[in-house]
Protein backbone atom coordinates (compact mmCIF):
# COMPACT_ATOMS: atom_id res chain seq x y z
CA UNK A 1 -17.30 115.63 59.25
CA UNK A 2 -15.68 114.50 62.34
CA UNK A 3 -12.40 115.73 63.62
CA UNK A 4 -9.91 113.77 65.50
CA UNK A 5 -7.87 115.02 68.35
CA UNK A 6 -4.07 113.94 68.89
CA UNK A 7 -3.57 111.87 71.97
CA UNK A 8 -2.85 114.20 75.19
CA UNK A 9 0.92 113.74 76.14
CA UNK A 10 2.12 114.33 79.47
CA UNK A 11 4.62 114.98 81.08
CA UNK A 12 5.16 112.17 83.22
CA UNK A 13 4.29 110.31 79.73
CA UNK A 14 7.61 112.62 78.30
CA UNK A 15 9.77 111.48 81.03
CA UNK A 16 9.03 108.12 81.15
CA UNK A 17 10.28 107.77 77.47
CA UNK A 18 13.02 109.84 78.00
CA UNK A 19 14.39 107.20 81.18
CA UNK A 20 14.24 104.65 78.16
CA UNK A 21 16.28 106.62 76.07
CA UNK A 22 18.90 106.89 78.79
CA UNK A 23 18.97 103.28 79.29
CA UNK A 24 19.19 102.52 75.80
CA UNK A 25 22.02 104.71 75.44
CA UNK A 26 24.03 103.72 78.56
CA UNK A 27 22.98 99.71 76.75
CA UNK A 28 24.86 101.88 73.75
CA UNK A 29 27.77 102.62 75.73
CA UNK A 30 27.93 99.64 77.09
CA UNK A 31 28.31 97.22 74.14
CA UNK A 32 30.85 99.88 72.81
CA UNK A 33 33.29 99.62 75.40
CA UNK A 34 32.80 95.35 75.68
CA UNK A 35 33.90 95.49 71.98
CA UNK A 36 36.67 97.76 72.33
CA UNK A 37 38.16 95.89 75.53
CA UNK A 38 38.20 92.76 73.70
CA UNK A 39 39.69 94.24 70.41
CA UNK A 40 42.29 95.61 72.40
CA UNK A 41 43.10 92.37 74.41
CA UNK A 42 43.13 90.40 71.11
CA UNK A 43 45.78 92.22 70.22
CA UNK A 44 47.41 92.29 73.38
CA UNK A 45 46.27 90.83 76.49
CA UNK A 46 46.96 93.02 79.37
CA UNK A 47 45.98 93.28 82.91
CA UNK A 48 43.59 96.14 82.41
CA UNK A 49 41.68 94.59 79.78
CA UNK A 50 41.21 91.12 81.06
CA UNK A 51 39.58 93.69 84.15
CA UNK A 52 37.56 95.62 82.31
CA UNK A 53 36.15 92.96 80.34
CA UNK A 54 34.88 90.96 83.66
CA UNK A 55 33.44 93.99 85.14
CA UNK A 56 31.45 94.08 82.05
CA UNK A 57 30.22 90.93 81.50
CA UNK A 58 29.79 90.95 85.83
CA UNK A 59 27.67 93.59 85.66
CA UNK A 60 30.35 95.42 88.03
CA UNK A 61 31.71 98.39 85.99
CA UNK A 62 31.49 101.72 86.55
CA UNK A 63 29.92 102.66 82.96
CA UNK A 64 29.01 106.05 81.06
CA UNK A 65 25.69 106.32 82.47
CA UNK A 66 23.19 108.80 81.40
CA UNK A 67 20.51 111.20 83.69
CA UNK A 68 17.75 113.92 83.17
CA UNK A 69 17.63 116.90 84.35
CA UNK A 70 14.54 118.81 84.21
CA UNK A 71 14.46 122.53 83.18
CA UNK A 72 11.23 125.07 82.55
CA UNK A 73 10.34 123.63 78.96
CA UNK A 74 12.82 121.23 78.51
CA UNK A 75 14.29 117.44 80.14
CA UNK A 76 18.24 117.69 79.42
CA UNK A 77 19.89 114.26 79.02
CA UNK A 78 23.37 114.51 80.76
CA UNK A 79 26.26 111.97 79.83
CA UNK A 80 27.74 111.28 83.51
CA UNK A 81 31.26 109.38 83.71
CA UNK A 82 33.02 108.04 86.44
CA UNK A 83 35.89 110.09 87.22
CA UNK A 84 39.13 108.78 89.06
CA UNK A 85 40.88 111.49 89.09
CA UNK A 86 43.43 111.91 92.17
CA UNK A 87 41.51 109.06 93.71
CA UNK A 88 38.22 111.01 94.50
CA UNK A 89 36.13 108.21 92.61
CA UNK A 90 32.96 110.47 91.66
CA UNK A 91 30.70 110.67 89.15
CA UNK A 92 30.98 113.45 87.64
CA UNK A 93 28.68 115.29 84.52
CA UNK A 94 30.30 114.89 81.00
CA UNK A 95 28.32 117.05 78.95
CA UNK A 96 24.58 117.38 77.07
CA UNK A 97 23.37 114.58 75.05
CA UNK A 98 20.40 116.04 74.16
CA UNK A 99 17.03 118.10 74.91
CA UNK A 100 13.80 116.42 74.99
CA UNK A 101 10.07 119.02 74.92
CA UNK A 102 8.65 118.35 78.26
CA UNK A 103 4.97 119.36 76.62
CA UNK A 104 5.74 117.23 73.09
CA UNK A 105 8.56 114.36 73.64
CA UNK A 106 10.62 115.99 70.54
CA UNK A 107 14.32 115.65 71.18
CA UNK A 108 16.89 118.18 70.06
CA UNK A 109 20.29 117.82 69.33
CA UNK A 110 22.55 120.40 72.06
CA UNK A 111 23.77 123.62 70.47
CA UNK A 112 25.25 123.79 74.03
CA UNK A 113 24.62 123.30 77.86
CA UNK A 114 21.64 125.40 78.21
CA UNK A 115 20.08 125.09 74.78
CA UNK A 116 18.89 122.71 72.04
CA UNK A 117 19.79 123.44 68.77
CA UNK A 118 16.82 124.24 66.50
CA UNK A 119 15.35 121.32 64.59
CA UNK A 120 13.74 118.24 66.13
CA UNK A 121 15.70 115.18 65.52
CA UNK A 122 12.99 112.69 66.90
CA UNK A 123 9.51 112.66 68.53
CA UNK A 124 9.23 109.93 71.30
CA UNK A 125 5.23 110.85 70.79
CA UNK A 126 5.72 109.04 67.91
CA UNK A 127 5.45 105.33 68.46
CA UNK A 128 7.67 104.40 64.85
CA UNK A 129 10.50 107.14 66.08
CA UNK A 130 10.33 105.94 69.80
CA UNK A 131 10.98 102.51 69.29
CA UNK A 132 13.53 103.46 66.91
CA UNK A 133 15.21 105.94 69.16
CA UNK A 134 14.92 103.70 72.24
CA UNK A 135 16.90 100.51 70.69
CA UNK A 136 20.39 100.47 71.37
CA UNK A 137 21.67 99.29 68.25
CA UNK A 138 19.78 102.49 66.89
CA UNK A 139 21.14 105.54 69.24
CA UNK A 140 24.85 106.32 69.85
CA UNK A 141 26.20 107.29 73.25
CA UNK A 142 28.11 109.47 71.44
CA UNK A 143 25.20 111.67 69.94
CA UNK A 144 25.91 110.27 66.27
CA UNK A 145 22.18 110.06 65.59
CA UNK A 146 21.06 113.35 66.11
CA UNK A 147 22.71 114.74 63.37
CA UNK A 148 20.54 115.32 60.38
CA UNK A 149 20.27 113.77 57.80
């Protein structure tokens, strides 16, 4: 009888799919926002619209964007907006997407900033659930997916 081990993850391995995640979700964000500027100009074309839609489709805008944060066991995925407020023009964190296991690649939904609530949602160790995870038409800026099902 001959056993078979499971792949050794590491961390570097964890992080790397996690960086995918964020880009897919900023992709998310992105597409979301290019939809809702043009619904809202189709129904009525304004200045800020017309803007916001070029800075898109320029590649100019200053977007929901999404970074990691590493902790002792886990790599926090923080939603980070652009903030205009009284003309500082910073970016500034939103709040926590999600947890991802350093050690496994399972990501957690937040139960709040310093913890992930308890059941995995996904396991980017898993090809099937990374690529599914890591497509933008898939995820959800807003955290939609994690929910369970």
């Amino acid at each position: 009888m001959t056993t078979t081990t499971a792949p050794t993850i590491t961390e570097a391995q964890v992080t790397e799919w996690t960086e995918q995640l964020c880009e897919a979700l900023a992709e998310n964000y992105k597409r979301y926002h290019l939809r809702s500027m043009k619904r809202m100009h189709e129904d009525k074309e304004t200045e800020y619209t017309r803007k916001q839609i070029e800075a898109v489709e320029k590649g100019t805008a200053q977007l929901m964007k999404f970074r990691i944060q590493p902790g002792q066991k886990y790599l926090k995925i923080i939603q980070v907006e652009f903030d205009t407020y009284k003309d500082k023009n910073e970016w500034r964190d939103g709040g926590v997407h999600a947890f991802v296991n350093k050690k496994t690649g399972q990501v957690y939904k937040p139960a709040g900033w310093k913890a992930p609530a308890k059941h995995v949602r996904y396991d980017l160790s898993d090809q099937k659930s990374r690529d599914f995870v890591t497509n933008p038409d898939n995820c959800s800026w807003s955290g939609g997916y994690l929910y369970m099902r």
